[in-house]
N, C-alpha and C. Protein backbone atom coordinates (compact mmCIF):
# COMPACT_ATOMS: atom_id res chain seq x y z
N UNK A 1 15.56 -31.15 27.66
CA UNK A 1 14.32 -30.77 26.98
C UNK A 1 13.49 -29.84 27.87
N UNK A 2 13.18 -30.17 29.04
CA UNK A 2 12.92 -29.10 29.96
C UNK A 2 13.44 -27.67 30.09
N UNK A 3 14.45 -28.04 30.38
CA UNK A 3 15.12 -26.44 30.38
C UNK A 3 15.05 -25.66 29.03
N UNK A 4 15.21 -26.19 27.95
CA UNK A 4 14.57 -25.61 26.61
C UNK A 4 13.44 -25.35 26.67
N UNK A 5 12.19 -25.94 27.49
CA UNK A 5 10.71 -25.31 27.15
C UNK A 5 10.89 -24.39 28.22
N UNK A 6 11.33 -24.79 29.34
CA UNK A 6 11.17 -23.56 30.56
C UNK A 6 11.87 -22.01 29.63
N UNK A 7 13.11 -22.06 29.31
CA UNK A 7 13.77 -20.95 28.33
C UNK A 7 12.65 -20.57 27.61
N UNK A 8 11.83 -21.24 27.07
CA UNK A 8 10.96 -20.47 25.62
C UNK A 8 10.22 -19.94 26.37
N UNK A 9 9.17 -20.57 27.14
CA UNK A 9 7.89 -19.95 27.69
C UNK A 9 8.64 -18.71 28.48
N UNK A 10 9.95 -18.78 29.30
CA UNK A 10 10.29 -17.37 30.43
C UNK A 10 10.27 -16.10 28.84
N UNK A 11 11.33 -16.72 27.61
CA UNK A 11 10.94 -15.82 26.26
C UNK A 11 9.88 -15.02 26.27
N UNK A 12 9.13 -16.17 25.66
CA UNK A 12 7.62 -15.78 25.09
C UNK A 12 7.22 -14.67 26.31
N UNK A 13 7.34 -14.83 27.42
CA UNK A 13 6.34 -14.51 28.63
C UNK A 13 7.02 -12.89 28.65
N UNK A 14 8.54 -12.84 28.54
CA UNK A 14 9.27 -11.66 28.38
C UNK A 14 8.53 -10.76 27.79
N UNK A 15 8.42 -11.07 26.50
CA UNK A 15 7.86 -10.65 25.37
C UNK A 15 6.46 -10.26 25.10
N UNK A 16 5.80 -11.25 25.62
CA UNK A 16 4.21 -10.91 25.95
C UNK A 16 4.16 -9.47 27.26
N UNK A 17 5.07 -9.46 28.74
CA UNK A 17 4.97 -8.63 29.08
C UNK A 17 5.46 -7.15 28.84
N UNK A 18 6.68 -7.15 27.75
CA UNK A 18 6.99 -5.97 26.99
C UNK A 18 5.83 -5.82 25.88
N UNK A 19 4.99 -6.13 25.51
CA UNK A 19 3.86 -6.04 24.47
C UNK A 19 2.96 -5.20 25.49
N UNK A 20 3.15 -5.31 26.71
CA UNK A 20 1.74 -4.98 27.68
C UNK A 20 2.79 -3.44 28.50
N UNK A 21 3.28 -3.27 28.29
CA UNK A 21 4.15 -2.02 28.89
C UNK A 21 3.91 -0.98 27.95
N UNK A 22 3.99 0.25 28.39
CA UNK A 22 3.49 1.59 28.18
C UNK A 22 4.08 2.21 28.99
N UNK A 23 3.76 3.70 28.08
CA UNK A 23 4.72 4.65 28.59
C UNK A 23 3.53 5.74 28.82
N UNK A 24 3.91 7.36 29.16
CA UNK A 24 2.57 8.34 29.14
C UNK A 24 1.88 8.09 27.73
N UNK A 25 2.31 7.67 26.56
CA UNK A 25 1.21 8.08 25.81
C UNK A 25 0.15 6.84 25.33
N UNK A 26 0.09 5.84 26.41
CA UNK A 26 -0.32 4.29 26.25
C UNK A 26 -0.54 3.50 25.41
N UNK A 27 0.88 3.69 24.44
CA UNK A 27 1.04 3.32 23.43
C UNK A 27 2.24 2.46 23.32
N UNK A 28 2.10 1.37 22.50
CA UNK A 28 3.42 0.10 22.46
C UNK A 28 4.97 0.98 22.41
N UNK A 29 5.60 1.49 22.96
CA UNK A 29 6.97 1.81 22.68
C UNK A 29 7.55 1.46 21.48
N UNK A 30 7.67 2.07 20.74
CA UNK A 30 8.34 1.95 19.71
C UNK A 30 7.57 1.35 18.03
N UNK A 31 6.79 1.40 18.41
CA UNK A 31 5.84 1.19 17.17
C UNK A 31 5.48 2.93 16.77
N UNK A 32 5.08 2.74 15.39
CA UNK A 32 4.72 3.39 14.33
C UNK A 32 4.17 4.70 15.41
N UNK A 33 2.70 4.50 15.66
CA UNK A 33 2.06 5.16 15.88
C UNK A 33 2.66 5.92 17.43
N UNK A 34 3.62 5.27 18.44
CA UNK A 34 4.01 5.64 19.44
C UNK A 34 4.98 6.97 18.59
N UNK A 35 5.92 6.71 18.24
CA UNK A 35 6.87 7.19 17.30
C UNK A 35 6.30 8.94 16.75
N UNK A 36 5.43 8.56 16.41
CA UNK A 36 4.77 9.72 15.66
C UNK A 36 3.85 10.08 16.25
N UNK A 37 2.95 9.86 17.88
CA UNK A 37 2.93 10.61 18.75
C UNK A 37 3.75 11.45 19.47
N UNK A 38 5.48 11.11 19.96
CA UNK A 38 6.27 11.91 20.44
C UNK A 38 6.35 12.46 19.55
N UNK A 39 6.51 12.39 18.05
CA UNK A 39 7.10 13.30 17.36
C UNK A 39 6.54 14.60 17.35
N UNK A 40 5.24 14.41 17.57
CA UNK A 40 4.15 15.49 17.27
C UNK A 40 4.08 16.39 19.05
N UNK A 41 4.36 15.80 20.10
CA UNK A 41 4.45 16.22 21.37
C UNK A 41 5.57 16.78 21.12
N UNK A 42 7.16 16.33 20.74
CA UNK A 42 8.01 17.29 20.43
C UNK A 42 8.14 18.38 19.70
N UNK A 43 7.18 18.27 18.55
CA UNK A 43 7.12 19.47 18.36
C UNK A 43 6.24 20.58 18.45
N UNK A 44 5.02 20.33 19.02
CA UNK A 44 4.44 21.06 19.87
C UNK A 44 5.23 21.89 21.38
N UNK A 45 5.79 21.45 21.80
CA UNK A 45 6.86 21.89 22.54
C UNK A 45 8.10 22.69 22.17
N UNK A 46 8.46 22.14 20.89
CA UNK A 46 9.70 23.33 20.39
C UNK A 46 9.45 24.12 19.66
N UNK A 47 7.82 24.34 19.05
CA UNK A 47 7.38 25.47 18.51
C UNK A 47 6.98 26.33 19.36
N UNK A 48 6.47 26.13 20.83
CA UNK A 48 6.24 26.97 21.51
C UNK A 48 4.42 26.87 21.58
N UNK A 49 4.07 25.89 21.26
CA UNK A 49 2.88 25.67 21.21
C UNK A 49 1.82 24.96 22.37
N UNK A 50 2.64 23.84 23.12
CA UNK A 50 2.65 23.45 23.74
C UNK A 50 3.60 23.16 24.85
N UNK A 51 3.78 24.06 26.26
CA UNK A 51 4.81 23.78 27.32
C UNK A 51 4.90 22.67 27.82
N UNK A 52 3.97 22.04 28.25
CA UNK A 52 3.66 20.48 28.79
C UNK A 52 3.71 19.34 28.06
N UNK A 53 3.30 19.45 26.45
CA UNK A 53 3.74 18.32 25.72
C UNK A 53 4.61 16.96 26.08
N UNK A 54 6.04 17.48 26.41
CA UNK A 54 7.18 16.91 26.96
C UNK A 54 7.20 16.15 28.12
N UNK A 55 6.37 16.89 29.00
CA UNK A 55 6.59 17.00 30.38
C UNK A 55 6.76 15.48 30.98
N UNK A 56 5.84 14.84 30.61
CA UNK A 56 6.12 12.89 31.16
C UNK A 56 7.16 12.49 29.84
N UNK A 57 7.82 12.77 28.80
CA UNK A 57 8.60 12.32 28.33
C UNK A 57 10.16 12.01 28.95
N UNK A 58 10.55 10.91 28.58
CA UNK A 58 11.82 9.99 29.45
C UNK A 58 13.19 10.57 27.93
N UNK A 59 13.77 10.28 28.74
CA UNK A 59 15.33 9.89 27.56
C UNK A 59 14.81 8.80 26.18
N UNK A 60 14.58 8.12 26.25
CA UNK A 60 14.09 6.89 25.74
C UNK A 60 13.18 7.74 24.30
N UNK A 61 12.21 8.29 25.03
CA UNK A 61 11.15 9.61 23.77
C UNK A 61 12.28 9.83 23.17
N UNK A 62 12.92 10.71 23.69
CA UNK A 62 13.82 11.94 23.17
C UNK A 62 14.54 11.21 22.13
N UNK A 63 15.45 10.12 22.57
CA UNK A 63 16.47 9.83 21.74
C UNK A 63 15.33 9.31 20.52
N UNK A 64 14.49 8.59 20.58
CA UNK A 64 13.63 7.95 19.29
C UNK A 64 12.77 8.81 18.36
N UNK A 65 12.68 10.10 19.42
CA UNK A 65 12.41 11.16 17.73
C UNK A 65 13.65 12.10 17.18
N UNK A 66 14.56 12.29 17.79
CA UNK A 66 16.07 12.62 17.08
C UNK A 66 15.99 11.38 16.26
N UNK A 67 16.37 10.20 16.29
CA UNK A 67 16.69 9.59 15.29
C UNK A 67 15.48 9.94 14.43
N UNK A 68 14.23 9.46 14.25
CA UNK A 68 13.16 9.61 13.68
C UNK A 68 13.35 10.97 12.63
N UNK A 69 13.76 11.97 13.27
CA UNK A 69 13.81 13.50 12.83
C UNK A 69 14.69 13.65 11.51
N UNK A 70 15.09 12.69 11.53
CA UNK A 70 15.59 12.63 9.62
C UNK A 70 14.77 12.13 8.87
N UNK A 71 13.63 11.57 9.42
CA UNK A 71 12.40 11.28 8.44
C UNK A 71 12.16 12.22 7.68
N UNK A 72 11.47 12.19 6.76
CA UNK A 72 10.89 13.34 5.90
C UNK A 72 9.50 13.40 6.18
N UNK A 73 9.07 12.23 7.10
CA UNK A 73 7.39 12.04 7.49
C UNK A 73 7.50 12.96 9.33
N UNK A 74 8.79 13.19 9.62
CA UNK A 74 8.40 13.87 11.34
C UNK A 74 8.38 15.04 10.80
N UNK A 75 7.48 15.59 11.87
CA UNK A 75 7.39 17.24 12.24
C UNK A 75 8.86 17.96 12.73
N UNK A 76 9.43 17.08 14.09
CA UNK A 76 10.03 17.78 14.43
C UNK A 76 11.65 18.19 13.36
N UNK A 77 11.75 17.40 12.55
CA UNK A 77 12.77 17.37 11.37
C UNK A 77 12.38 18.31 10.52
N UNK A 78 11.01 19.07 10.47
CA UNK A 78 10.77 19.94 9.99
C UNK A 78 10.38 21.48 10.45
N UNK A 79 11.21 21.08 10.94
CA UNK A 79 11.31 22.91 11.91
C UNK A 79 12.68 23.18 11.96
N UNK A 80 12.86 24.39 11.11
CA UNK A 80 14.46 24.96 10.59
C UNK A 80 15.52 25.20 11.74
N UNK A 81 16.30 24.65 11.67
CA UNK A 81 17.79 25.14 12.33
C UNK A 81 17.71 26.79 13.56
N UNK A 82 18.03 26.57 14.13
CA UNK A 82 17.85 27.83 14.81
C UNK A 82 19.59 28.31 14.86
N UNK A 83 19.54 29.81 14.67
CA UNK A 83 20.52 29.93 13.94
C UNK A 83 21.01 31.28 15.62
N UNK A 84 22.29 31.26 16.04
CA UNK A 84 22.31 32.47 17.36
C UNK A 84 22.51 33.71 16.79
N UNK A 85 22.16 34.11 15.00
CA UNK A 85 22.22 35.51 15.28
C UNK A 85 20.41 35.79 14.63
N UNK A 86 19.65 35.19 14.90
CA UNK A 86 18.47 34.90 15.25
C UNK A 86 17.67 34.76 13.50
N UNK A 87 18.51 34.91 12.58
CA UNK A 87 18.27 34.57 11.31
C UNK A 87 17.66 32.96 11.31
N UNK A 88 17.39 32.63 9.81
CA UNK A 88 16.75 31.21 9.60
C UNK A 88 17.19 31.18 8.14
C-alpha cells in the first residue's frame, strides 16, 4: 500500500512539475494557445517577416507546427508550396 501511494504522489508530482515547465514562449507546451503561438512565429519567419521569430525555437516547436500545418486554422499551412522554378 505504500509503495502504491509513494508511485501516485512521485505521478502526480511528475505531472504537476511538467504543468510548471516552459519553453521561450512561457507557455504550457503543447496546449492550444502554445501551438498557435509557434505557429504564428513560424510563419513570421518563413514569410520573411520576422528573422528572429524562430530563433529560441527547439526541434520539439518545429516538429508540433508541421504536424499542426495541416490544420486549416495554422498560418504556416497556409503559405503556398514553393515551387524551384520560382512559380506558385
Amino acid at each position: 500500500m505504500i509503495f502504491a501511494l509513494e508511485k501516485a504522489f512521485c505521478r502526480s508530482g511528475e505531472v504537476r512539475w511538467r504543468s510548471l515547465e516552459r519553453d521561450a514562449s512561457r507557455m504550457v507546451p503543447h496546449s492550444k494557445k502554445w501551438i498557435e503561438y509557434w505557429d504564428r512565429q513560424f510563419f513570421l519567419y518563413l514569410t520573411g517577416q520576422d528573422s528572429n521569430a524562430v530563433r529560441r525555437a527547439s526541434v520539439e516547436e518545429f516538429r508540433a507546427v508541421m504536424k499542426y500545418s495541416d490544420s486549416p486554422e495554422s498560418l504556416v499551412g497556409s503559405i503556398p508550396p514553393h515551387r524551384e522554378d520560382g512559380s506558385r
